[in-house]
C-alpha atoms as a PDB file:
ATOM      1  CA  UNK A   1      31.073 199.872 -13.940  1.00  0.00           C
ATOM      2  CA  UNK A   2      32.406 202.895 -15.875  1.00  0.00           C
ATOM      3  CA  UNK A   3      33.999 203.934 -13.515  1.00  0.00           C
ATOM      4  CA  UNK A   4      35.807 200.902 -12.798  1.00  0.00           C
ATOM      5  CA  UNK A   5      36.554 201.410 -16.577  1.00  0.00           C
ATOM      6  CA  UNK A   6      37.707 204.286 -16.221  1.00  0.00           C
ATOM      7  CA  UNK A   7      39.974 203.749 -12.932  1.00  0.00           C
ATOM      8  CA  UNK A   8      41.568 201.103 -14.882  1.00  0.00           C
ATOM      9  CA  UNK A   9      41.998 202.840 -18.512  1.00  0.00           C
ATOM     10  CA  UNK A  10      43.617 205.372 -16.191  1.00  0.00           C
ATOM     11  CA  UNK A  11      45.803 203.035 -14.362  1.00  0.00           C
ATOM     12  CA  UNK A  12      46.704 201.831 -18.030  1.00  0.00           C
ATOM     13  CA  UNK A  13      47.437 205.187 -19.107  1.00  0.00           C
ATOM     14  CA  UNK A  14      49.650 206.126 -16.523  1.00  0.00           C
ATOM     15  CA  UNK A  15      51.745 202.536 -16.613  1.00  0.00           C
ATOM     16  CA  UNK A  16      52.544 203.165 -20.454  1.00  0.00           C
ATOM     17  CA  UNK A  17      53.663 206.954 -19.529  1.00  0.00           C
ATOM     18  CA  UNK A  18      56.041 205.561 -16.960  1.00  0.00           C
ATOM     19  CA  UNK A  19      57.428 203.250 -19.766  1.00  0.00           C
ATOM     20  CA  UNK A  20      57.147 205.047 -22.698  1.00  0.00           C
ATOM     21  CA  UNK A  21      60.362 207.224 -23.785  1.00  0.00           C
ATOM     22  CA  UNK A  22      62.953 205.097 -22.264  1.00  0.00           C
ATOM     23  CA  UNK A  23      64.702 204.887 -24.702  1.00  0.00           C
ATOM     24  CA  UNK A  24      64.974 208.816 -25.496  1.00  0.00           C
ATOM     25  CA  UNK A  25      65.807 209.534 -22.301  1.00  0.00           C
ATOM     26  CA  UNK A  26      68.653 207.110 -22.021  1.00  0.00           C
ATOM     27  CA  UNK A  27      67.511 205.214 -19.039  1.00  0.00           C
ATOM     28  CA  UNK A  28      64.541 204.045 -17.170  1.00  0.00           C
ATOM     29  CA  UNK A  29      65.803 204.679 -14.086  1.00  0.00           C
ATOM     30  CA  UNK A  30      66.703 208.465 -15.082  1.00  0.00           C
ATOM     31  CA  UNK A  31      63.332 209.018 -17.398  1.00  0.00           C
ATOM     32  CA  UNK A  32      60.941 207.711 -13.674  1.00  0.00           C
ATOM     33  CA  UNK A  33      63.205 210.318 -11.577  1.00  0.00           C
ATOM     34  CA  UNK A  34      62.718 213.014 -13.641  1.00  0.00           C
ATOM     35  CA  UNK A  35      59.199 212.560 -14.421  1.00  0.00           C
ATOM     36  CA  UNK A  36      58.230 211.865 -10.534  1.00  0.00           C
ATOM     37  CA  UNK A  37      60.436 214.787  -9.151  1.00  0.00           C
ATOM     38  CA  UNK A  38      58.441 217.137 -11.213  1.00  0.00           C
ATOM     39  CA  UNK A  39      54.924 215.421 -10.857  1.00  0.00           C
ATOM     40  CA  UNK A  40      55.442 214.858  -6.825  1.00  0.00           C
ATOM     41  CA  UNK A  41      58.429 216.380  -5.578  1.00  0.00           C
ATOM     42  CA  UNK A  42      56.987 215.829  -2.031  1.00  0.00           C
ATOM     43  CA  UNK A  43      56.919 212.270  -2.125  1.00  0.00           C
ATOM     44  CA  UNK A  44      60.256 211.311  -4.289  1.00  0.00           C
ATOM     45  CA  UNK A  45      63.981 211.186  -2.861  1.00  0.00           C
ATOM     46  CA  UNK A  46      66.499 210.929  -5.684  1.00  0.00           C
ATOM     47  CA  UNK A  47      70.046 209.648  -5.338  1.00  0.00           C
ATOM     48  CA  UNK A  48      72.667 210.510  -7.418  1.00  0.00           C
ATOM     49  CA  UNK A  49      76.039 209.168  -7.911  1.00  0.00           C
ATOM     50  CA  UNK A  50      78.823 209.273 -10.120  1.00  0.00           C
ATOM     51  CA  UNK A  51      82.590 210.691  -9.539  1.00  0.00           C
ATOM     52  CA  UNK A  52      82.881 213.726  -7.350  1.00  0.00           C
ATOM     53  CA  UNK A  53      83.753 216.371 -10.582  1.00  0.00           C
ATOM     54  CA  UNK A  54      82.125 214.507 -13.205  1.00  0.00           C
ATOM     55  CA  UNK A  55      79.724 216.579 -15.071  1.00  0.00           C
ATOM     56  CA  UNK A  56      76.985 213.177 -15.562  1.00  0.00           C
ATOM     57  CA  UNK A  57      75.925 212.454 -11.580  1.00  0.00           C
ATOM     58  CA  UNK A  58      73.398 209.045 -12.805  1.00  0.00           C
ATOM     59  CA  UNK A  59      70.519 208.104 -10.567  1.00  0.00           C
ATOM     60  CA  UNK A  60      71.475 205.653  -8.661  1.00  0.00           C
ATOM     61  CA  UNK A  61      68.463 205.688  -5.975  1.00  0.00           C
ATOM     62  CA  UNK A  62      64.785 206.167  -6.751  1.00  0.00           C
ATOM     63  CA  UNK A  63      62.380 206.596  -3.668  1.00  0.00           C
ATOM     64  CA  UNK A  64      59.146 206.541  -3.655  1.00  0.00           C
ATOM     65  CA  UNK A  65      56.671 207.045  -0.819  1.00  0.00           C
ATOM     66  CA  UNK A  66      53.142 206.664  -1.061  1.00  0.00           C
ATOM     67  CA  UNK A  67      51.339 206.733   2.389  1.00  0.00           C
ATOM     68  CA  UNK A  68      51.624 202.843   3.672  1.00  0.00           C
ATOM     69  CA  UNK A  69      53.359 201.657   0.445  1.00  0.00           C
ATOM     70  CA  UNK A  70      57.128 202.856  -0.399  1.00  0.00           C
ATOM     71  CA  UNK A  71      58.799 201.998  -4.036  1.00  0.00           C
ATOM     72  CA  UNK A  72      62.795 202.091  -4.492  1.00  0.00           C
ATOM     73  CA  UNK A  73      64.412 201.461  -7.955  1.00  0.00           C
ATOM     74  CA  UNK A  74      68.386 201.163  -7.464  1.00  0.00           C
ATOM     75  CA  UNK A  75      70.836 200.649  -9.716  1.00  0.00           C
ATOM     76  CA  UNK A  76      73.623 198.511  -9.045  1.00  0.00           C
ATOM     77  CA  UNK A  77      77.375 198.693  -9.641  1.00  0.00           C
ATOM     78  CA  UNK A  78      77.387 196.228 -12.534  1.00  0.00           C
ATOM     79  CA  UNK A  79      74.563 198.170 -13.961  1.00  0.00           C
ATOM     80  CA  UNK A  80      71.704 196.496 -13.759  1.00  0.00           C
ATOM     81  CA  UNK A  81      68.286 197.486 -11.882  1.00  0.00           C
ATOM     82  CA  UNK A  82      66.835 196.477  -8.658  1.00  0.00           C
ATOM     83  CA  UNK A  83      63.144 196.811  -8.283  1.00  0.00           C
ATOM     84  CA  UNK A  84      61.449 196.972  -4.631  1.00  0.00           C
ATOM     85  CA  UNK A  85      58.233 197.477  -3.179  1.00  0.00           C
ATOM     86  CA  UNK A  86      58.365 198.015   0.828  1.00  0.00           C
ATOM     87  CA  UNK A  87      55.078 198.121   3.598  1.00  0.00           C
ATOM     88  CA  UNK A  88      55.549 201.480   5.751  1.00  0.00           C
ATOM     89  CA  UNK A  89      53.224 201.711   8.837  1.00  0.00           C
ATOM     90  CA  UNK A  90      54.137 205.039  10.504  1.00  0.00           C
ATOM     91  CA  UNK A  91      57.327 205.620   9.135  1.00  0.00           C
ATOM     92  CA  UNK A  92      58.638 202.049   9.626  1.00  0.00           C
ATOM     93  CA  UNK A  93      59.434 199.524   7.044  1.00  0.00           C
ATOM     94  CA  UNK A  94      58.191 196.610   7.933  1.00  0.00           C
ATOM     95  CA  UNK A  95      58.401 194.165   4.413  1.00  0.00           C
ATOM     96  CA  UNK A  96      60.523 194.644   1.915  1.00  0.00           C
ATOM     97  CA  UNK A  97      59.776 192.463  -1.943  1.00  0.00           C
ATOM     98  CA  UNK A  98      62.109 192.740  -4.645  1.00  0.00           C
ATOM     99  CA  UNK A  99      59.937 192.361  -7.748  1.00  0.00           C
ATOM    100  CA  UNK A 100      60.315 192.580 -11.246  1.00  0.00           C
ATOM    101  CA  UNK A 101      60.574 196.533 -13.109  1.00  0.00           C
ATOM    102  CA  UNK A 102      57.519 195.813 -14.850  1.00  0.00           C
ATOM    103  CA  UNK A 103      55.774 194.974 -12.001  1.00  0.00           C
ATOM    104  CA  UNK A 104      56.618 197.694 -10.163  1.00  0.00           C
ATOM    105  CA  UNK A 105      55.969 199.938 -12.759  1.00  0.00           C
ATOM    106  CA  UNK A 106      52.592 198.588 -12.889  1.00  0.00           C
ATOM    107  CA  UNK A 107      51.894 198.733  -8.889  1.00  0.00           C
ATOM    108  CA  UNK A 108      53.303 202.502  -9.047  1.00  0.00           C
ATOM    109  CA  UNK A 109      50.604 203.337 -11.336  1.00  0.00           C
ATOM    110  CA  UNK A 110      48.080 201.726  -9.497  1.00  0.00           C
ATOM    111  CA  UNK A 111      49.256 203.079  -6.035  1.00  0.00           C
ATOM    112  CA  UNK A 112      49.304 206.748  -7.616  1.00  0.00           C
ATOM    113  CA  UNK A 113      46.164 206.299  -9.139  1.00  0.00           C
ATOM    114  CA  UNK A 114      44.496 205.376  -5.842  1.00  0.00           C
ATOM    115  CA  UNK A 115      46.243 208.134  -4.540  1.00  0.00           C
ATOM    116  CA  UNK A 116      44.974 210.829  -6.157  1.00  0.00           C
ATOM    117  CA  UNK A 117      41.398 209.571  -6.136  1.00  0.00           C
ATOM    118  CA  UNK A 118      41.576 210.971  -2.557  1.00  0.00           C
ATOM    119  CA  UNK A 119      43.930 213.965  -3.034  1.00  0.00           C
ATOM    120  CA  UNK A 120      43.202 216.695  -5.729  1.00  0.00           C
ATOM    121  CA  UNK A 121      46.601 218.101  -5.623  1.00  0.00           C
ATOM    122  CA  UNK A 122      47.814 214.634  -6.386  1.00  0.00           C
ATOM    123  CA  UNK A 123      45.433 214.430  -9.236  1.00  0.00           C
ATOM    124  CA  UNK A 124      47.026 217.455 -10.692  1.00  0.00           C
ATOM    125  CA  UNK A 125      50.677 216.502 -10.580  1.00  0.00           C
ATOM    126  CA  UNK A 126      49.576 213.075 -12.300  1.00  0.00           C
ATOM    127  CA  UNK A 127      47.470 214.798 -14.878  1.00  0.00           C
ATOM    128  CA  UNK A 128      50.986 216.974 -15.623  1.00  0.00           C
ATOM    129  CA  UNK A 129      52.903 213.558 -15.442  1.00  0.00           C
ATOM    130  CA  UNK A 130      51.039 212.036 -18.059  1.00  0.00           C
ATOM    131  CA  UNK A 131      49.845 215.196 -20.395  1.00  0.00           C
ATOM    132  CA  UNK A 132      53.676 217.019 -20.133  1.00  0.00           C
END
């Protein structure tokens, strides 16, 4: 039972760190790249766009792949963003869900928290994601 506690207070923590500072950092979509790129540089792919000598290249692609479960936030042209959540069995998509941010948020934690139950490196990037 405490553990389950614990799992979950975890799971808790880590959804309000994805969330939190937003707003300082401009843009959800920028604050989640930059906090997954240095947590788990491994497992994130990070598009950037913008005009070809602009000095401000925005995300406009955030990948995420977790063993059999795969996370994309894109931003589209008229600004808004696109939540998905895709099923990968040996490197092959084989669903893709749009949800909504706040779900995915949510199901990121959860999938990193399982995660690095089972991989001590993981544990470590995650314990840097949240702590700073």
């Amino acid at each position: 039972m405490v553990d389950d506690y614990e799992q979950a207070l975890q799971v808790d923590v880590l959804a309000c760190s994805l969330q939190m500072d937003k707003s300082d950092s401009g843009d959800l979509l920028e604050f989640l790249a930059a906090k997954l790129a240095s947590a788990l540089p491994e497992e994130v792919e990070i598009t950037r766009g913008g005009w070809l000598l602009s000095a401000k290249k925005p995300v406009v692609d955030l990948k995420v792949s977790l063993g059999e479960q795969g996370f994309q936030m894109v931003r589209e042209k008229r600004g808004s963003i696109t939540a998905r959540q895709m099923k990968i069995v040996r490197g092959v998509v084989l669903k893709t869900e749009e949800v909504p941010v706040e779900k995915w948020v949510e199901n990121l934690a959860i999938a990193l928290a399982q995660m690095a139950e089972k991989n001590s490196r993981t544990k470590q990037a995650l314990q840097k994601f949240v702590i700073g």
